[in-house]
PDB file of N, CA and C in Angstrom:
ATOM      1  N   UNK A   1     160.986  96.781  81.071  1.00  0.00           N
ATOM      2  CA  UNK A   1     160.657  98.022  81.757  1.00  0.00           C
ATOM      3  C   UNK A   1     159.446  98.674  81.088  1.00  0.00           C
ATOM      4  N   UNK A   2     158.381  99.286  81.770  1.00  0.00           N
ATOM      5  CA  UNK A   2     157.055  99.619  81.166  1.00  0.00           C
ATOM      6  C   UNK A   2     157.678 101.458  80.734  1.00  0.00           C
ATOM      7  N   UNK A   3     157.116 101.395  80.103  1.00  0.00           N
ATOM      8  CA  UNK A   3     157.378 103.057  79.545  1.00  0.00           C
ATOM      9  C   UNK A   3     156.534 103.982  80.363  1.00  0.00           C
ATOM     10  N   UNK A   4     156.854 104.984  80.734  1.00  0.00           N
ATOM     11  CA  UNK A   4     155.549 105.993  81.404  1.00  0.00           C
ATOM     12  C   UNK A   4     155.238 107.465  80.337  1.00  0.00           C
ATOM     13  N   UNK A   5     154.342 107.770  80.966  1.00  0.00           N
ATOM     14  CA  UNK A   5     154.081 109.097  79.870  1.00  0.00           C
ATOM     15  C   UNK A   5     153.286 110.202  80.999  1.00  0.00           C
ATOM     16  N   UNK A   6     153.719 111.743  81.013  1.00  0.00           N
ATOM     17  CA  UNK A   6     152.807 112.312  81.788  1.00  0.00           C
ATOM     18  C   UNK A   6     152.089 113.164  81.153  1.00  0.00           C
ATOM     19  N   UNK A   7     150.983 113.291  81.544  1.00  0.00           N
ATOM     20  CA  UNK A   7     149.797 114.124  80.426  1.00  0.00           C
ATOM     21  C   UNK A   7     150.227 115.375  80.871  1.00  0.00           C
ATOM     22  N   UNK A   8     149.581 116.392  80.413  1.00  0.00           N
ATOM     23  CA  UNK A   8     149.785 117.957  80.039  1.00  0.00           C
ATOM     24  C   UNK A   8     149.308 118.152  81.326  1.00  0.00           C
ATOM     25  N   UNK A   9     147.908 117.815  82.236  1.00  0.00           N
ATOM     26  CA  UNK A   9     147.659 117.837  83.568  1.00  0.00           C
ATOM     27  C   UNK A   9     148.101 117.244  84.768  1.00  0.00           C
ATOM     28  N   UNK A  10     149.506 116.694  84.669  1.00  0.00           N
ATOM     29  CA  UNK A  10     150.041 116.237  85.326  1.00  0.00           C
ATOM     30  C   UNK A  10     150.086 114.680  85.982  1.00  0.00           C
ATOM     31  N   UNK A  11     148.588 113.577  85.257  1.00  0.00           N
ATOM     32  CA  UNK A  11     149.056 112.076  85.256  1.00  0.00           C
ATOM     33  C   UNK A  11     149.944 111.359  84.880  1.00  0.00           C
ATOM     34  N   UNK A  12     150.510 110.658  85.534  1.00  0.00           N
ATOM     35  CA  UNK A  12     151.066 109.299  84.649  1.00  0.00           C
ATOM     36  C   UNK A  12     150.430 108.871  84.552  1.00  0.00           C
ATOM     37  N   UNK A  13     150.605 107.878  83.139  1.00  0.00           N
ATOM     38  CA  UNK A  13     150.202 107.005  82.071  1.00  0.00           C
ATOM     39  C   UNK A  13     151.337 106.156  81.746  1.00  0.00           C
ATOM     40  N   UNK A  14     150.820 105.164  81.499  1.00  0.00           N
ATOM     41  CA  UNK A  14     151.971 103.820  80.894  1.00  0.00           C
ATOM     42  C   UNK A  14     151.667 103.655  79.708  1.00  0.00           C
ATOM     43  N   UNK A  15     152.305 103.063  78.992  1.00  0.00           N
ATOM     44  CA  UNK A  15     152.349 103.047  77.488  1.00  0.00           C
ATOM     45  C   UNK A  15     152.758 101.840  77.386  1.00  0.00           C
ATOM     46  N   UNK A  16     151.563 101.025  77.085  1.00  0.00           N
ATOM     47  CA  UNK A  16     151.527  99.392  76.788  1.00  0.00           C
ATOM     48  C   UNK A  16     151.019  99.262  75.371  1.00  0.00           C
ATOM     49  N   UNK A  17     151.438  97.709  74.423  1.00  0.00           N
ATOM     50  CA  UNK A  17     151.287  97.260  73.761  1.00  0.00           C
ATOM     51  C   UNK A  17     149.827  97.043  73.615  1.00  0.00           C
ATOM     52  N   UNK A  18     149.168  96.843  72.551  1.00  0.00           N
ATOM     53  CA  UNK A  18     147.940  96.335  72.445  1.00  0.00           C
ATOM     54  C   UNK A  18     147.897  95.691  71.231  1.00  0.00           C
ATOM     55  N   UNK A  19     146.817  94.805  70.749  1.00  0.00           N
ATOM     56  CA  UNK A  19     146.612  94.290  69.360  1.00  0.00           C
ATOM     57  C   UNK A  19     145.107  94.707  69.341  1.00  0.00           C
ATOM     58  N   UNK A  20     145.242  95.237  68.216  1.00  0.00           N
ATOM     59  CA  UNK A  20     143.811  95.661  67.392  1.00  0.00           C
ATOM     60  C   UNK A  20     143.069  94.208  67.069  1.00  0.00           C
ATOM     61  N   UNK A  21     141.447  94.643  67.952  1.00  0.00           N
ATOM     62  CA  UNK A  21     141.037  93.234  67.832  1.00  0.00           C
ATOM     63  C   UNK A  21     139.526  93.779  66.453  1.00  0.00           C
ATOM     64  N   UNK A  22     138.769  94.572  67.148  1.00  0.00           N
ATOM     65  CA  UNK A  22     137.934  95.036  66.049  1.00  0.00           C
ATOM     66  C   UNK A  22     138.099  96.958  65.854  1.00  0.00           C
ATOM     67  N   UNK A  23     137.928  97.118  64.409  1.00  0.00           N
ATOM     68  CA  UNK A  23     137.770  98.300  64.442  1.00  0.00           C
ATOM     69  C   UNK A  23     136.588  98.676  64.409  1.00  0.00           C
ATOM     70  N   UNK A  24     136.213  99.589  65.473  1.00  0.00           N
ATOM     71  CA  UNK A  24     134.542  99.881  65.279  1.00  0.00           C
ATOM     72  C   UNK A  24     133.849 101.339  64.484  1.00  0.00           C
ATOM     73  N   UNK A  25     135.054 102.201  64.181  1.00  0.00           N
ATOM     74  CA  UNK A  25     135.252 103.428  63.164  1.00  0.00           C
ATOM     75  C   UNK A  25     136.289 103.965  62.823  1.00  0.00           C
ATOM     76  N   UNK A  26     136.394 104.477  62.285  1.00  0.00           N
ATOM     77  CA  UNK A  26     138.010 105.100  61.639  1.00  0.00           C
ATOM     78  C   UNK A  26     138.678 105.558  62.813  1.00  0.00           C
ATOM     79  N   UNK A  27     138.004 105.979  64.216  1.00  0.00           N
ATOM     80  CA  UNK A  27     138.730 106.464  65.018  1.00  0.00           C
ATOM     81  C   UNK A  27     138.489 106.136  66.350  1.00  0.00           C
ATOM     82  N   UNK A  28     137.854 104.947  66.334  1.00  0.00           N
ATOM     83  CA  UNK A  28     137.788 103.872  67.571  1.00  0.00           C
ATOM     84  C   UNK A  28     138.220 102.234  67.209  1.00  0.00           C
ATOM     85  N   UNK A  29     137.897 101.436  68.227  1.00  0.00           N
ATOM     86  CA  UNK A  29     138.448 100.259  68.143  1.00  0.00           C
ATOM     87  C   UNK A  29     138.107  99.785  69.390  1.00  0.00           C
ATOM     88  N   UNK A  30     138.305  98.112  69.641  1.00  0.00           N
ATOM     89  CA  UNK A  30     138.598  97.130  70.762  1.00  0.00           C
ATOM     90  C   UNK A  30     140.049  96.880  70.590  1.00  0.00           C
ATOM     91  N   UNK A  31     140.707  96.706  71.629  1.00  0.00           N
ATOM     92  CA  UNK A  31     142.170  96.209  71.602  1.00  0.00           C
ATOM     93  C   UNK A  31     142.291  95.445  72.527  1.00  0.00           C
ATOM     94  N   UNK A  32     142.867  94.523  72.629  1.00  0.00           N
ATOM     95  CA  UNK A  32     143.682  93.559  73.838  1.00  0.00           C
ATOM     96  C   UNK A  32     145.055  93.732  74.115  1.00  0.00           C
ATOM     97  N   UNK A  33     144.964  94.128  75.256  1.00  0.00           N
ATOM     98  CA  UNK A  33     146.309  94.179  76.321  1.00  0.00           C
ATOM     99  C   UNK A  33     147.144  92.865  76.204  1.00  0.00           C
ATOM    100  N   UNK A  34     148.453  92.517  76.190  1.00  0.00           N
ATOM    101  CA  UNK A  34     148.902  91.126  76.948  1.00  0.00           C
ATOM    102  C   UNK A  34     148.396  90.050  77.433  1.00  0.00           C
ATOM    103  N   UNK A  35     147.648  90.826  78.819  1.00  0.00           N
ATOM    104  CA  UNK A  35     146.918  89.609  79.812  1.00  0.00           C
ATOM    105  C   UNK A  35     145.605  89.379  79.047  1.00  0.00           C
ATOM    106  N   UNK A  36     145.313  90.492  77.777  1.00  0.00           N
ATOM    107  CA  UNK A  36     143.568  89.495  77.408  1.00  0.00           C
ATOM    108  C   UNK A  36     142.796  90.538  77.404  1.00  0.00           C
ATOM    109  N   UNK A  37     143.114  91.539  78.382  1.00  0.00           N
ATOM    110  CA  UNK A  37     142.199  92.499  78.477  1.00  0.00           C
ATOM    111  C   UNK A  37     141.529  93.077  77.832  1.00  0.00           C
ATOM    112  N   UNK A  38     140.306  93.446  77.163  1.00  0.00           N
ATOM    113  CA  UNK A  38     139.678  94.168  75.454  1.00  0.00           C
ATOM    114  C   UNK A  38     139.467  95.242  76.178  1.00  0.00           C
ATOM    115  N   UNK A  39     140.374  96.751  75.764  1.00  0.00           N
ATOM    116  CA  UNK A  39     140.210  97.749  76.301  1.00  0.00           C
ATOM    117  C   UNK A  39     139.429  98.839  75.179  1.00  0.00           C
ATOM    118  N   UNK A  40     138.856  99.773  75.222  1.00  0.00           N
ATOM    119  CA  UNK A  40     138.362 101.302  74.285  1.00  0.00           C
ATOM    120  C   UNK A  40     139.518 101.660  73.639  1.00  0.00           C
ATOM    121  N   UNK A  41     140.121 101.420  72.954  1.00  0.00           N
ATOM    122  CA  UNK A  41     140.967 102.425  72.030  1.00  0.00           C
ATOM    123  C   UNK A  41     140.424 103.581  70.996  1.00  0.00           C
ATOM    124  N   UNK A  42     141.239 104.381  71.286  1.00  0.00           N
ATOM    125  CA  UNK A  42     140.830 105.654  70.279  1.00  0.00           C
ATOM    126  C   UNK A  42     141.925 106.456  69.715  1.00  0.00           C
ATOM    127  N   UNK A  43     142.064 107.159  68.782  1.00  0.00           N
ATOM    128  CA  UNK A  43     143.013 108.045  67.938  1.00  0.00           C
ATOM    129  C   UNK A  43     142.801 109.163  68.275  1.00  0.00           C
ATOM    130  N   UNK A  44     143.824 110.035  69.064  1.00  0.00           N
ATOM    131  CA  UNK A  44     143.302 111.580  68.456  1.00  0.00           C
ATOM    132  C   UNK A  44     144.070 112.870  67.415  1.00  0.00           C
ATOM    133  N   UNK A  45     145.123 111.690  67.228  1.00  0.00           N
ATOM    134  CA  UNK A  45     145.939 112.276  66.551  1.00  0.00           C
ATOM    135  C   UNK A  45     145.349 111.765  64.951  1.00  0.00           C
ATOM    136  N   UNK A  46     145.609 112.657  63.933  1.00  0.00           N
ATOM    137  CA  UNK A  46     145.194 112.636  62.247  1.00  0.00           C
ATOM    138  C   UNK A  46     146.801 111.693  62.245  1.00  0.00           C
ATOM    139  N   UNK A  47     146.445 110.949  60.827  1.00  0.00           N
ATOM    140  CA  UNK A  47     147.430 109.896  60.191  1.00  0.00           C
ATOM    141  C   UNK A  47     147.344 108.897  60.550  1.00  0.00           C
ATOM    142  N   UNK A  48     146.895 108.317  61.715  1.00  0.00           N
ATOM    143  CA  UNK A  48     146.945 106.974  62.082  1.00  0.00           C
ATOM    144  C   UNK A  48     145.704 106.402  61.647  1.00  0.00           C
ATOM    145  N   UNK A  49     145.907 105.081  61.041  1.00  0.00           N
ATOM    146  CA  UNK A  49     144.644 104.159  60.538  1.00  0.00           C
ATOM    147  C   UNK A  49     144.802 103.032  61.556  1.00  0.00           C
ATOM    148  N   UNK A  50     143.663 102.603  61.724  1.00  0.00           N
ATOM    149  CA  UNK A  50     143.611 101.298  62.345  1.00  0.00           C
ATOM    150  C   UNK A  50     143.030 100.018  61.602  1.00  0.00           C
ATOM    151  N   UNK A  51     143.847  99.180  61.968  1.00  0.00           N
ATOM    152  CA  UNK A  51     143.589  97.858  61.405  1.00  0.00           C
ATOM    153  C   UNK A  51     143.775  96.492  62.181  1.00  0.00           C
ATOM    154  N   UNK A  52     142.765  96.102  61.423  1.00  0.00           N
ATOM    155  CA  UNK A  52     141.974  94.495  62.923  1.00  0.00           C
ATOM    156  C   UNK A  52     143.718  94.204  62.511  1.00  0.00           C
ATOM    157  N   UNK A  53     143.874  93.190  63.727  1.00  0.00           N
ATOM    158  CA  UNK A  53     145.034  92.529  64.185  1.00  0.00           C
ATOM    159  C   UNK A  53     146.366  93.071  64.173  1.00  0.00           C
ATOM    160  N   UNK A  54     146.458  94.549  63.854  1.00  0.00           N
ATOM    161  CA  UNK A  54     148.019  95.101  64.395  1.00  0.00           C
ATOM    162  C   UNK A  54     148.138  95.215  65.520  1.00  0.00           C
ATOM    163  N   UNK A  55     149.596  95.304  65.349  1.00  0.00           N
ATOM    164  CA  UNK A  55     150.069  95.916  67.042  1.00  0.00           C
ATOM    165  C   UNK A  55     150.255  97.068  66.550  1.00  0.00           C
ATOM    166  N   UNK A  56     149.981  97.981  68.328  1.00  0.00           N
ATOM    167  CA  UNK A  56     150.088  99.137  68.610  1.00  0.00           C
ATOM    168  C   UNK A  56     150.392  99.583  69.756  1.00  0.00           C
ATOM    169  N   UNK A  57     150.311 100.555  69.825  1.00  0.00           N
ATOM    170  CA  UNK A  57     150.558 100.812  71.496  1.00  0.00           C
ATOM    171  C   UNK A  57     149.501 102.120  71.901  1.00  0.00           C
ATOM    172  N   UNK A  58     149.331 101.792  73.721  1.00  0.00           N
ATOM    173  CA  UNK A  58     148.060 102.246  74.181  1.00  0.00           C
ATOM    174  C   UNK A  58     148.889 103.382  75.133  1.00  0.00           C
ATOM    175  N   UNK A  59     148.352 104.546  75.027  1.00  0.00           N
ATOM    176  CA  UNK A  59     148.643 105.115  76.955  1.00  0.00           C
ATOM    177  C   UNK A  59     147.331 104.918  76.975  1.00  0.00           C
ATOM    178  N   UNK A  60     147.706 104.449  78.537  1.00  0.00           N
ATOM    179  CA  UNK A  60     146.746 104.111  79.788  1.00  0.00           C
ATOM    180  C   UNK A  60     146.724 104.953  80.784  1.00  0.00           C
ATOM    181  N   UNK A  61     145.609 105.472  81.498  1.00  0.00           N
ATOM    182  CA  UNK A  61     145.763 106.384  82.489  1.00  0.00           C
ATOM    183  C   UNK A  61     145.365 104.900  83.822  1.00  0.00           C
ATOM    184  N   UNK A  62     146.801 105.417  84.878  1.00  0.00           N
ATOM    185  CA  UNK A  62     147.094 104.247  85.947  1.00  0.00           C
ATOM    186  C   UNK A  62     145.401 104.369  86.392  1.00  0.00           C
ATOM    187  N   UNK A  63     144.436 104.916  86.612  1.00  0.00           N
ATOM    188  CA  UNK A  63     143.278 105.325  86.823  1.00  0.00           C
ATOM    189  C   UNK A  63     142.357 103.956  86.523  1.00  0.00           C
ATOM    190  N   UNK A  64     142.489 104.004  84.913  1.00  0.00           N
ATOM    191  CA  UNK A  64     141.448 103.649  84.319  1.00  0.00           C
ATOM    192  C   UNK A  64     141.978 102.953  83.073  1.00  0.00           C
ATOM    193  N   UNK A  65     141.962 101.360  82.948  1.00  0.00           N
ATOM    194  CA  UNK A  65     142.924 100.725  82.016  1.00  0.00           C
ATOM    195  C   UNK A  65     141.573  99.897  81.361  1.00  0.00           C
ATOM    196  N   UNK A  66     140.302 100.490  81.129  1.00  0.00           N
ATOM    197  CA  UNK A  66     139.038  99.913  80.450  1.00  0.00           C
ATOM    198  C   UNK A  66     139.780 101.053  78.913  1.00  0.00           C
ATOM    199  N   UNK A  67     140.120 102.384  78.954  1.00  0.00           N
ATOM    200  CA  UNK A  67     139.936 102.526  77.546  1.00  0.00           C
ATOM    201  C   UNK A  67     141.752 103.295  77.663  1.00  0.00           C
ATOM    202  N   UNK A  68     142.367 103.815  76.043  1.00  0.00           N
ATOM    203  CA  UNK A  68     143.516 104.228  76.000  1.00  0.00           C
ATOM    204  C   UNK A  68     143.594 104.801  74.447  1.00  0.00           C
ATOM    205  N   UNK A  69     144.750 105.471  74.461  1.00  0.00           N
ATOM    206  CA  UNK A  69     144.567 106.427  73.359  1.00  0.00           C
ATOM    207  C   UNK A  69     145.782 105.822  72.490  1.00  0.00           C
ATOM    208  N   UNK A  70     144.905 104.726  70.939  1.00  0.00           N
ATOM    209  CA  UNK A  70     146.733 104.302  70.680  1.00  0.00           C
ATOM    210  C   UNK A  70     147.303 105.394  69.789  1.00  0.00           C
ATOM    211  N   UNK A  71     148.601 104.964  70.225  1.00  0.00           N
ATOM    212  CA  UNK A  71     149.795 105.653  69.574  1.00  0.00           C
ATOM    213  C   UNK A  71     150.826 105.208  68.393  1.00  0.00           C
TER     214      UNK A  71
END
């Protein structure tokens, strides 16, 4: 079952897995989806570090599944 999430403005968002493929700054990244996909990841929350090849997890806005905010 996919998880959903609704933003403060009223989207759903799904909340998928990703693996950290490159980190490109302390608070961006490339990630791959499941199917392969290399999506924009970004942090906006403080505490989280990113590191090449973890898993993580992305919300996705159903919109627009090029970038996601991991969690």
């Amino acid at each position: 079952m996919t998880e959903t999430h609704t933003s403060k403005c009223g989207d759903v968002r799904i909340v998928a897995p990703v693996v950290i493929q490159e980190v490109l700054s302390e608070r961006t990244c490339r990630a791959a989806l499941p199917n392969g996909k290399l999506i924009f990841g970004f942090i906006e929350r403080p505490g989280l570090t990113l590191t090449q090849g973890a898993a993580a997890k992305a919300i996705l806005s159903l919109c627009d599944f090029s970038r996601g905010e991991i969690v």
